[in-house]
N, C-alpha and C. Protein backbone atom coordinates (compact mmCIF):
# COMPACT_ATOMS: atom_id res chain seq x y z
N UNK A 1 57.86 177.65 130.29
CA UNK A 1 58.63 176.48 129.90
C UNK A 1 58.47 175.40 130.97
N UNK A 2 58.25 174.16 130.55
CA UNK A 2 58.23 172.99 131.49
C UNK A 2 59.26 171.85 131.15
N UNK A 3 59.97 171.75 132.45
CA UNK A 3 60.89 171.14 132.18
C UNK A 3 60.92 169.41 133.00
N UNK A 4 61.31 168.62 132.60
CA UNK A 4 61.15 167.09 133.08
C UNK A 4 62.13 166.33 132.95
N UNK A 5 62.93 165.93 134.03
CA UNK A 5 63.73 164.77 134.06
C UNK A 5 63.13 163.32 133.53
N UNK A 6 63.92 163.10 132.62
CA UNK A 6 63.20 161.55 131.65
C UNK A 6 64.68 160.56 131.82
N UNK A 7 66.05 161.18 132.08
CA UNK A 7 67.31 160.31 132.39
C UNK A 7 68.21 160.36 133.02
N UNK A 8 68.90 159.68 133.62
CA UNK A 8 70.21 160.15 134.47
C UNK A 8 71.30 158.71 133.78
N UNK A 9 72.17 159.85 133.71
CA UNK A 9 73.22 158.58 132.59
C UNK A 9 74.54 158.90 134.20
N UNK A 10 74.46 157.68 134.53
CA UNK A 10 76.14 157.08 135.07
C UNK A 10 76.95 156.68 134.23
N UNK A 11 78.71 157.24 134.49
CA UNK A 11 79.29 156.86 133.92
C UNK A 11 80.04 155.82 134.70
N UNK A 12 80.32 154.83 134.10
CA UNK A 12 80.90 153.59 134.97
C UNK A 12 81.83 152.94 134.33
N UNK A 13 82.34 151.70 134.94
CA UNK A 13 83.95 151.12 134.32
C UNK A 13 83.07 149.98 133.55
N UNK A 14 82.57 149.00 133.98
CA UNK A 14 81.70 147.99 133.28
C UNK A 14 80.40 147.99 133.11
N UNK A 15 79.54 148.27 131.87
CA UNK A 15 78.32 148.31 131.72
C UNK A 15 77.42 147.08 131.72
N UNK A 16 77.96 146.21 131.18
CA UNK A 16 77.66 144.79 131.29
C UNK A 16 77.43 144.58 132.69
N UNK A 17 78.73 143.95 133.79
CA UNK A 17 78.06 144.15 135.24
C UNK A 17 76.96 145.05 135.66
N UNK A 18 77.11 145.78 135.50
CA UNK A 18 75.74 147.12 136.06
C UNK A 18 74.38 146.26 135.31
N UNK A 19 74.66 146.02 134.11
CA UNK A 19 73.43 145.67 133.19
C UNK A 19 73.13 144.24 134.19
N UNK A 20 74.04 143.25 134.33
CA UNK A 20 73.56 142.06 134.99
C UNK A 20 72.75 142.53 136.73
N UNK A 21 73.20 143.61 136.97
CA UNK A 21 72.95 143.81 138.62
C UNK A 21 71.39 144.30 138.76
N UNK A 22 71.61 145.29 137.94
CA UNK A 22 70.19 146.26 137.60
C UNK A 22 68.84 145.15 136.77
N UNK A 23 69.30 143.96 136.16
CA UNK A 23 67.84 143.44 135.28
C UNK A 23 68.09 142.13 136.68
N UNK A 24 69.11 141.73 137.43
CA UNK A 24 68.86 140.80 138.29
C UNK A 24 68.11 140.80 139.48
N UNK A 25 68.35 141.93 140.09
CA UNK A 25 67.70 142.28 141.67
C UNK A 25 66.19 143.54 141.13
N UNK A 26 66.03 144.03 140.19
CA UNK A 26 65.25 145.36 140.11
C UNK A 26 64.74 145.03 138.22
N UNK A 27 64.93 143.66 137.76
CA UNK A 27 64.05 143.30 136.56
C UNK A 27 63.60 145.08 135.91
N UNK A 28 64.73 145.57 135.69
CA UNK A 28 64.45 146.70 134.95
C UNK A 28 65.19 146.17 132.97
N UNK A 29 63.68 146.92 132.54
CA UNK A 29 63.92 146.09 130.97
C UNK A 29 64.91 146.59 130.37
N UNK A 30 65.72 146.34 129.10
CA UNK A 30 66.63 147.48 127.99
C UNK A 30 65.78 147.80 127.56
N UNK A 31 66.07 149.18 126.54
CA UNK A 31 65.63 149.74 125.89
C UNK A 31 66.53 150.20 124.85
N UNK A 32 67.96 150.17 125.29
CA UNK A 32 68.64 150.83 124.00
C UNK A 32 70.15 149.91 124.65
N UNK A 33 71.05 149.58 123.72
CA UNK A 33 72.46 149.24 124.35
C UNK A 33 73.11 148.98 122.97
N UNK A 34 74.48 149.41 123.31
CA UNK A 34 76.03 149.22 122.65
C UNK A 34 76.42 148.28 123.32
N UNK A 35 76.83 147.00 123.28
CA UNK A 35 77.25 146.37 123.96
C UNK A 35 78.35 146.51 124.67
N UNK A 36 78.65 146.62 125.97
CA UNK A 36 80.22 146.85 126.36
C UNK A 36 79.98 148.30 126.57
N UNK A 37 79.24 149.54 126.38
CA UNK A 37 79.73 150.96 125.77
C UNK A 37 78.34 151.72 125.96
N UNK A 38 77.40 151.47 126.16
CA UNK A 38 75.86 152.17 126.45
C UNK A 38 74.73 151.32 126.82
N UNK A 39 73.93 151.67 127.60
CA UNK A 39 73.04 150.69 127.61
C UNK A 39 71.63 151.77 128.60
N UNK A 40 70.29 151.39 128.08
CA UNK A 40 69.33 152.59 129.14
C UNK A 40 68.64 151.36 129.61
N UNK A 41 68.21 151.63 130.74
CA UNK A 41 67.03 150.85 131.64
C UNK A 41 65.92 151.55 131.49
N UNK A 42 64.49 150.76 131.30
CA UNK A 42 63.78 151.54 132.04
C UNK A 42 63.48 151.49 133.62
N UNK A 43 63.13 152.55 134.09
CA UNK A 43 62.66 152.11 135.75
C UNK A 43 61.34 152.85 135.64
N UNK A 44 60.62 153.18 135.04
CA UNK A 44 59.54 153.38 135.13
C UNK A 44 59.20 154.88 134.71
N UNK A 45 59.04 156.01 135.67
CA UNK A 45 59.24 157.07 135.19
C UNK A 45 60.41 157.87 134.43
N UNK A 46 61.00 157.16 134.71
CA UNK A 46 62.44 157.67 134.00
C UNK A 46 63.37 156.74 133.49
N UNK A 47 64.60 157.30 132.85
CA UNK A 47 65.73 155.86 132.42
C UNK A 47 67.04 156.20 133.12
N UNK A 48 67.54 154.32 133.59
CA UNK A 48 69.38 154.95 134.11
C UNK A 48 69.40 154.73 132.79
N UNK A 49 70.87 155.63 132.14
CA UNK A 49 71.56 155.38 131.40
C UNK A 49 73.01 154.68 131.70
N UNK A 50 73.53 153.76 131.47
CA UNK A 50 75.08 153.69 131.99
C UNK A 50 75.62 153.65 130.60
N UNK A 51 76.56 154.77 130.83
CA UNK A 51 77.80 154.78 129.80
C UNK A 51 79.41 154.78 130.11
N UNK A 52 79.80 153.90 129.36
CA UNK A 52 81.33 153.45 129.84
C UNK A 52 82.08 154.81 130.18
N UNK A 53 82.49 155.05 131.15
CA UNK A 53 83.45 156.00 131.34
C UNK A 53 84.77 156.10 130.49
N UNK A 54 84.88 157.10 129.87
CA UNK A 54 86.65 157.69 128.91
C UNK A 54 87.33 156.81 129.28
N UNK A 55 88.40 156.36 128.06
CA UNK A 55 89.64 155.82 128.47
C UNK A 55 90.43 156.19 129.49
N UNK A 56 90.56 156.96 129.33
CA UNK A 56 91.56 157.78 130.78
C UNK A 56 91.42 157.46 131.77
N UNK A 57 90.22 156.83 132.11
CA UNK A 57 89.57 156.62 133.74
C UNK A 57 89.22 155.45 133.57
N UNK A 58 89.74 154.51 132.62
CA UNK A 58 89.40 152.79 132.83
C UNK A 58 90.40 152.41 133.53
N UNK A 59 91.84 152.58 133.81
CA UNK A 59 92.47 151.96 134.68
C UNK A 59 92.81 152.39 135.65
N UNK A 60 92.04 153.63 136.20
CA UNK A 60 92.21 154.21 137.68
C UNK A 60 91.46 153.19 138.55
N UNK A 61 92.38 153.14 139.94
CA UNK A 61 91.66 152.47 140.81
C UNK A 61 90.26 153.15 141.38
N UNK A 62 88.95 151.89 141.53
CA UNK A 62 88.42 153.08 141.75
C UNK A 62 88.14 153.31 143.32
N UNK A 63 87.25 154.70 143.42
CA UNK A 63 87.68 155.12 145.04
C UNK A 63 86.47 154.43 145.82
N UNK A 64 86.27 154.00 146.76
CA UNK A 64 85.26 154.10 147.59
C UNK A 64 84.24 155.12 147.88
N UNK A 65 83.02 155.06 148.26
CA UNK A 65 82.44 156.34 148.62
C UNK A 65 82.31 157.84 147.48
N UNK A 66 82.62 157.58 146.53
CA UNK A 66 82.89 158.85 145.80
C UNK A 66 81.39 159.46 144.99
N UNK A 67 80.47 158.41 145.13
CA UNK A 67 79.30 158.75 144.14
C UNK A 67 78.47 159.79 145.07
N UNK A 68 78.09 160.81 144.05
CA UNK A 68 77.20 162.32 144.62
C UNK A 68 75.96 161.99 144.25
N UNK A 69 75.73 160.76 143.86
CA UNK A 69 74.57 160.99 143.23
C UNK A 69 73.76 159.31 144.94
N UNK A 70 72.20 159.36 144.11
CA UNK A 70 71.79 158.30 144.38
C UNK A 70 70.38 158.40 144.27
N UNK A 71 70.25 156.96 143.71
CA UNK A 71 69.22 156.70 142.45
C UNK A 71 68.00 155.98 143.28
N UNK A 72 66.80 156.24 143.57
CA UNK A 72 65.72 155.89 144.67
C UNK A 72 64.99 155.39 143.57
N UNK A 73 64.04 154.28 143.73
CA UNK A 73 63.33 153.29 143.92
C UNK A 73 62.40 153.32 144.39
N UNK A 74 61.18 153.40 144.16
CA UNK A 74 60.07 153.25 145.16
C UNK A 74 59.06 151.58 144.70
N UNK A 75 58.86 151.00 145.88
CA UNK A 75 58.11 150.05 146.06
C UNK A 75 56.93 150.06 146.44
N UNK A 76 55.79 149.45 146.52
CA UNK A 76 54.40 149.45 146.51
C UNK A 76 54.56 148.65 148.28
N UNK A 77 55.05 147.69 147.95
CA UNK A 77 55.17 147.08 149.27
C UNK A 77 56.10 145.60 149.11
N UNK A 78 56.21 145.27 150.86
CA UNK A 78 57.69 144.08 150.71
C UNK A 78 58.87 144.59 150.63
N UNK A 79 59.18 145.78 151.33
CA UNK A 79 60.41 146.24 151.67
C UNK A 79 61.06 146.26 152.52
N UNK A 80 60.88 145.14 153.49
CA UNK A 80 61.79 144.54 154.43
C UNK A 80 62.01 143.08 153.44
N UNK A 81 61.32 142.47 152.79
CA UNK A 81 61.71 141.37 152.25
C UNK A 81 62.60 141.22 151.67
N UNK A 82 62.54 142.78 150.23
CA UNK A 82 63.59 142.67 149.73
C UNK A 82 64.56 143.19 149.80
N UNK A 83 64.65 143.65 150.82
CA UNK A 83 66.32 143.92 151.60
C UNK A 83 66.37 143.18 151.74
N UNK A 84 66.04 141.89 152.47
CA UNK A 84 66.56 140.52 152.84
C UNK A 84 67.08 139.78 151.75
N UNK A 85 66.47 139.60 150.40
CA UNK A 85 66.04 139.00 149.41
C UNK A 85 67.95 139.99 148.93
N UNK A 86 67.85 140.81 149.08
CA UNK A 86 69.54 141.91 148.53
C UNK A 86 70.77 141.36 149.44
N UNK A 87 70.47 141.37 150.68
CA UNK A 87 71.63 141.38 151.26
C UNK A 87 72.00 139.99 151.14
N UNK A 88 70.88 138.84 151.12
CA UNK A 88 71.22 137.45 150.70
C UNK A 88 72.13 136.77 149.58
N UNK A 89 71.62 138.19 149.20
CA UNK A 89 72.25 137.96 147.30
C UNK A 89 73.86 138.51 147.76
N UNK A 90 74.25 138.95 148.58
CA UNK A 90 75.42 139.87 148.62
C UNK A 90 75.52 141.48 148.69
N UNK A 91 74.60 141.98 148.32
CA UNK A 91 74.64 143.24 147.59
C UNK A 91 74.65 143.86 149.02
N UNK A 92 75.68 145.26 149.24
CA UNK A 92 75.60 146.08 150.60
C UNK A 92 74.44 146.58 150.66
N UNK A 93 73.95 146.72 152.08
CA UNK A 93 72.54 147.17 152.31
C UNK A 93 72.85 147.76 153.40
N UNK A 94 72.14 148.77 153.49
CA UNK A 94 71.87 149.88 155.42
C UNK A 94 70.68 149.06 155.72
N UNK A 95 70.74 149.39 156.77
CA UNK A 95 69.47 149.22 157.67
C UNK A 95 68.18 149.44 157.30
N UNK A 96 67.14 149.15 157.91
CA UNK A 96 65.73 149.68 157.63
C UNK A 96 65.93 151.12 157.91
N UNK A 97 64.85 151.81 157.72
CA UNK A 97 65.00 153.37 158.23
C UNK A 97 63.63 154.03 158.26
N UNK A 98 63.75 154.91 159.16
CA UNK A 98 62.62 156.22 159.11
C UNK A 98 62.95 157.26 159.63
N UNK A 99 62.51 158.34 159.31
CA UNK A 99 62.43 159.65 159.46
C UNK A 99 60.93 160.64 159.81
N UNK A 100 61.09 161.46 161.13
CA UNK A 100 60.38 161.53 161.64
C UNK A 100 59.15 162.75 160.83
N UNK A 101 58.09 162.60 160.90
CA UNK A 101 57.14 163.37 160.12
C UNK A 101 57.19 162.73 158.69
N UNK A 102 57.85 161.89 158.18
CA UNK A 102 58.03 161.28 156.74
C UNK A 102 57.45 160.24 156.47
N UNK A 103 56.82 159.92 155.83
CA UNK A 103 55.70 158.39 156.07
C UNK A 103 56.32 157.08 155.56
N UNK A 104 57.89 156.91 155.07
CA UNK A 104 58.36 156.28 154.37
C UNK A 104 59.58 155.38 155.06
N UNK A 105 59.76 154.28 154.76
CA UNK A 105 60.35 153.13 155.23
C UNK A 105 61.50 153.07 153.81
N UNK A 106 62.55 153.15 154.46
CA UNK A 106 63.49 153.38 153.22
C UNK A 106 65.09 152.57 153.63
N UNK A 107 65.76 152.01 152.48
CA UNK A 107 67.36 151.44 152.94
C UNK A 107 67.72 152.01 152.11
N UNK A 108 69.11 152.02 152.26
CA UNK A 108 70.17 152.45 151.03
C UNK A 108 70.71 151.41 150.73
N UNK A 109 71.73 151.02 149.62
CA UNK A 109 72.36 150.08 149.10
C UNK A 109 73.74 150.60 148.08
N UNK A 110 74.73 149.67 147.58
CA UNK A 110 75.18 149.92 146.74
C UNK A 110 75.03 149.03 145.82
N UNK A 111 75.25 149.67 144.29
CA UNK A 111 75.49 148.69 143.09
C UNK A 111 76.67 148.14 143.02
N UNK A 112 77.53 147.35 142.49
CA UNK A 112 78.82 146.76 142.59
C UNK A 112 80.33 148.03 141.80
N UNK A 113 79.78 148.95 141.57
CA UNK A 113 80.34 149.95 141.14
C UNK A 113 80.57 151.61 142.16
N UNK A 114 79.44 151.14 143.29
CA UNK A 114 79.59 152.07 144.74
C UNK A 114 78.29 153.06 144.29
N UNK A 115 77.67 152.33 143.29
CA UNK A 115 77.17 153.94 143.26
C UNK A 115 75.66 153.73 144.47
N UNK A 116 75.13 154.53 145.08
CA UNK A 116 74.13 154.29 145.97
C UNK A 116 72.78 154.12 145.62
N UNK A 117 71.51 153.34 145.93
CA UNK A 117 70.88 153.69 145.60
C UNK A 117 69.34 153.22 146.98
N UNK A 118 68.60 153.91 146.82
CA UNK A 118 68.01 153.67 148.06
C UNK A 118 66.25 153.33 147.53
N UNK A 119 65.72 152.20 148.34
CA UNK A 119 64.52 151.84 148.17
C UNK A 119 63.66 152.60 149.23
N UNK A 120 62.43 152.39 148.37
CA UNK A 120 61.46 153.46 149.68
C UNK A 120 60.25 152.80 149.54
N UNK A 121 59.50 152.81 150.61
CA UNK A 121 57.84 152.36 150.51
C UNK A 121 57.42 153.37 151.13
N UNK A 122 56.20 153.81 150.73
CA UNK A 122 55.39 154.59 151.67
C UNK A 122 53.99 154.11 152.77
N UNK A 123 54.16 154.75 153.23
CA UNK A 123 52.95 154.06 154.35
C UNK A 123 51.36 153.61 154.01
């Protein structure tokens, strides 16, 4: 049996925001959306999905820091730019980064919903 990740669906409070954040900074196309209520990106090998999170959990405050997940990006090249080109825009950004024996130049970030997601170039 062969098995392949093709989606990862977040559940979030506003899909619309996410939808404006994700086609503004990372020009990722639709492919499918409910307005308000579903919506898939492509990113290339795979799709985010964001789907509105249950009633129950639309008027909880939400927490800081709470996302387990985080959604990587890889770039060809210009990844000091566009961290610059992110944090200009507002959007939280870490630092440049490397890791030793790893050939890759990588930041983290958040989306306006906390969830993380980190860009990478390779050498």
């Amino acid at each position: 049996m062969s098995v392949s990740m093709t989606r990862l669906i977040l559940y979030v409070r506003d899909v619309a925001l996410l939808k404006s954040f994700y086609q503004q900074h990372f020009d990722l196309p639709v492919t499918e959306e409910i307005a308000g209520e579903w919506l898939v990106l492509n990113a290339g090998g795979m799709e985010i999905a964001l789907h509105r999170v249950g009633e129950p959990y639309r008027d909880r405050p939400a927490a800081a820091n709470t996302s387990n997940a985080k959604i990587v990006f890889s770039v060809q090249t210009g990844l000091p730019q566009l961290r610059e080109k992110l944090v200009n825009a507002g959007v939280p950004m870490r630092s440049l980064k490397r890791f030793d024996g790893f050939a890759q130049l990588m930041c983290d970030g958040e989306d306006p919903e906390g969830n993380v997601f980190q860009l990478s170039q390779a050498d």
